[in-house]
Protein backbone atom coordinates (compact mmCIF):
# COMPACT_ATOMS: atom_id res chain seq x y z
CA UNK A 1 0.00 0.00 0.00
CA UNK A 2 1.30 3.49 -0.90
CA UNK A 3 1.12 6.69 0.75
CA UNK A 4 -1.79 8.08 -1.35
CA UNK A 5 -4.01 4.57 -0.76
CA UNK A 6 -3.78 6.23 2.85
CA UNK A 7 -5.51 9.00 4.35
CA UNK A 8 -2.23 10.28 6.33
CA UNK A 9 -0.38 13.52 5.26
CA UNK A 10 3.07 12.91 4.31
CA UNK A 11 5.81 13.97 6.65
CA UNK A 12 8.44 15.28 4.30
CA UNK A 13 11.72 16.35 6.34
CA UNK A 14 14.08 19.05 3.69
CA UNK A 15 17.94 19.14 5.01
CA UNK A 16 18.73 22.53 3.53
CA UNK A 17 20.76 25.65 4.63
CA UNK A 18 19.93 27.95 1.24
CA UNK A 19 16.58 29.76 1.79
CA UNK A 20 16.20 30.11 -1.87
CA UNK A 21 16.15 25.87 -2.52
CA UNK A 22 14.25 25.75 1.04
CA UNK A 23 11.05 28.69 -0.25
CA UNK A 24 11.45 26.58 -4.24
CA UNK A 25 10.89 23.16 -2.54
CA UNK A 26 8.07 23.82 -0.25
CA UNK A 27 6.37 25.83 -3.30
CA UNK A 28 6.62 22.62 -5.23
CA UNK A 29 5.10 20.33 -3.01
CA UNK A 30 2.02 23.00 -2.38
CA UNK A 31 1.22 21.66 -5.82
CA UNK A 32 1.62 18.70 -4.78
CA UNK A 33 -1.49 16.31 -5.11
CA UNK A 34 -0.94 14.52 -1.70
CA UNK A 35 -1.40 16.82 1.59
CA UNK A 36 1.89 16.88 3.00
CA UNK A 37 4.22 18.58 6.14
CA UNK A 38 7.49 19.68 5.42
CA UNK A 39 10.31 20.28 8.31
CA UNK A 40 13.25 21.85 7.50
CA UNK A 41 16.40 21.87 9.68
CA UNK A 42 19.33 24.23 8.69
CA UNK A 43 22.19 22.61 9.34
CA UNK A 44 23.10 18.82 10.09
CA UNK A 45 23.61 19.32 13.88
CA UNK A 46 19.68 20.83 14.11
CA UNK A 47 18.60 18.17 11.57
CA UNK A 48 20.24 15.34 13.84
CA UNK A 49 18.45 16.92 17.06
CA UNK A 50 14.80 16.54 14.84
CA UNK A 51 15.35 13.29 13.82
CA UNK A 52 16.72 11.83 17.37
CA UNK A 53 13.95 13.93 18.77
CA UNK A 54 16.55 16.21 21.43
CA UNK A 55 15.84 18.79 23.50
CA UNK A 56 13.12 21.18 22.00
CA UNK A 57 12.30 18.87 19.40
CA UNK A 58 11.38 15.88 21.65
CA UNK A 59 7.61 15.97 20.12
CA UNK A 60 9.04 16.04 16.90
CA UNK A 61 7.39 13.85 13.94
CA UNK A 62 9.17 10.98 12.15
CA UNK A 63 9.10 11.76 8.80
CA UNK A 64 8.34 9.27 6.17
CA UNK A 65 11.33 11.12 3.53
CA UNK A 66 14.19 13.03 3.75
CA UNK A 67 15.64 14.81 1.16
CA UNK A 68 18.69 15.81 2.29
CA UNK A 69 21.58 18.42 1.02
CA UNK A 70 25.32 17.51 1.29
CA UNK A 71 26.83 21.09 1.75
CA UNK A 72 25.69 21.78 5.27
CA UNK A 73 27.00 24.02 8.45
CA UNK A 74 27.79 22.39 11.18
CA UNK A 75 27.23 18.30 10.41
CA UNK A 76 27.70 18.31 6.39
CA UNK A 77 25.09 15.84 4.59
CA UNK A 78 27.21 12.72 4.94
CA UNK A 79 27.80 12.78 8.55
CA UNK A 80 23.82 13.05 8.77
CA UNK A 81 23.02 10.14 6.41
CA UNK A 82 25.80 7.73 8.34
CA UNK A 83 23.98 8.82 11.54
CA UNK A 84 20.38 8.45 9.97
CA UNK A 85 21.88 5.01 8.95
CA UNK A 86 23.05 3.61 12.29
CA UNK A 87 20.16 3.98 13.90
CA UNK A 88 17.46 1.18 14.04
CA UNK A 89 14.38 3.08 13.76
CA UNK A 90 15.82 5.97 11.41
CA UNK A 91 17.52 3.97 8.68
CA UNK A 92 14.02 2.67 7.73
CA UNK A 93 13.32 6.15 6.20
CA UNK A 94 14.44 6.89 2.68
CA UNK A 95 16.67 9.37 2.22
CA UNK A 96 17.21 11.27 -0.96
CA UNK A 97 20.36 13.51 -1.89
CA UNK A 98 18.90 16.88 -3.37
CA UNK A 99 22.32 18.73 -3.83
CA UNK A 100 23.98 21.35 -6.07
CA UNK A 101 27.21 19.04 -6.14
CA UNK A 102 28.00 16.41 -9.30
CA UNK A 103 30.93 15.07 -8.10
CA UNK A 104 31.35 11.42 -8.61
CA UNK A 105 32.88 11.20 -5.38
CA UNK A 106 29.74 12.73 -3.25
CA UNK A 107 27.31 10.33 -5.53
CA UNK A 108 29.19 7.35 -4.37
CA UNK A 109 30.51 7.94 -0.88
CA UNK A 110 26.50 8.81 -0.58
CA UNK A 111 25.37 5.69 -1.81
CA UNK A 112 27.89 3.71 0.30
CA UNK A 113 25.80 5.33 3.21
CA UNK A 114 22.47 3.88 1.67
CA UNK A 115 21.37 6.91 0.20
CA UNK A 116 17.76 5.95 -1.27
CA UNK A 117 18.97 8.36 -4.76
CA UNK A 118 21.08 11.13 -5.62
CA UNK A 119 19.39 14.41 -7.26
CA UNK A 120 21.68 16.96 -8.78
CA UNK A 121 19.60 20.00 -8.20
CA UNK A 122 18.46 22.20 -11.16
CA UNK A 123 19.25 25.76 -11.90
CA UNK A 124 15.83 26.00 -14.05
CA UNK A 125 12.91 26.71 -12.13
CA UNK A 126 10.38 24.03 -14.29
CA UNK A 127 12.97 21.59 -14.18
CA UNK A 128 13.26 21.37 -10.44
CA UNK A 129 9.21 21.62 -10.35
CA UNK A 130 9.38 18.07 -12.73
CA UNK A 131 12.19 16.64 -10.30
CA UNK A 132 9.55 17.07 -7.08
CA UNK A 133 7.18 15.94 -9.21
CA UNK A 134 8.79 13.12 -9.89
CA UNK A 135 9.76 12.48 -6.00
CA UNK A 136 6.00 12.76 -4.97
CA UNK A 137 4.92 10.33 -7.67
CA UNK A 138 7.72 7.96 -7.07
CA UNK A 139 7.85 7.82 -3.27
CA UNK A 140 4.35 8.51 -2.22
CA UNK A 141 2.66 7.02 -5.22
CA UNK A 142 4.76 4.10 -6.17
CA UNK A 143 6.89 3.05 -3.30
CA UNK A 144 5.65 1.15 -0.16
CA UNK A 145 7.13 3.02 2.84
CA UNK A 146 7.36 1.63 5.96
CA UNK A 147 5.08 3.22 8.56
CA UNK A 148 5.04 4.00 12.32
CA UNK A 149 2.26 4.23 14.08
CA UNK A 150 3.87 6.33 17.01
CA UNK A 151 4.97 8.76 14.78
């Protein structure tokens, strides 16, 4: 069963220090066709504290996706996805690299990690409307994700 067979909204938690991809992402999932949440952390240390649900954000919601950036203050992308990836409950959630970088090395160390895909963000404004597109359709329409009931 997909996302969209159920009546949940979609947690959707965006990794992402540059307000400019953050305010483009969360415009493209408002057109999205499945009601959705997004979270965004600024930096890996703040995006670790979500996820592990510490201090202020000990009410904080599991998200079902992450799309995560590799060029981060703090805790850069990788050091977040080999943390997401150790943990029993967290490395259940897919995690998508939605970067700027193209660098052969960042697509494979990131895979190594079990990164669910690697996205080379767009400069184009349609095309990076078709790439969320194509995340909602594949991961919320396609894809059975595992859920959690005390989310």
């Amino acid at each position: 069963m997909s996302l969209t067979d159920n009546a949940r909204t979609v947690e959707i938690f965006l990794v992402e220090d540059n307000p400019g991809d953050v305010f483009l992402t969360k415009k493209a999932f408002q057109k999205a066709r499945i009601a959705n949440h997004i979270h965004v952390a600024p930096d890996g240390e703040t995006a670790l504290d979500m996820l592990f649900k510490r201090g202020e954000y000990e009410n904080y919601v599991t998200p079902d996706i992450i799309l995560l950036d590799i060029n981060l203050p703090k805790k850069n992308g990788k050091q977040v996805l080999e943390e997401i990836k150790t943990d029993e409950v967290l490395r259940r959630i897919p995690v998508v690299i939605l970067t700027s970088s193209k660098a052969e090395k960042d697509v494979a160390e990131t895979y190594d990690l079990q990164a669910s895909s690697y996205i080379v963000k767009p400069v184009d404004l349609y095309k990076f409307h078709e790439i969320v597109s194509a995340i909602e359709n594949f991961w919320f329409s396609v894809v059975v994700l595992p859920y959690d009931p005390t989310r």
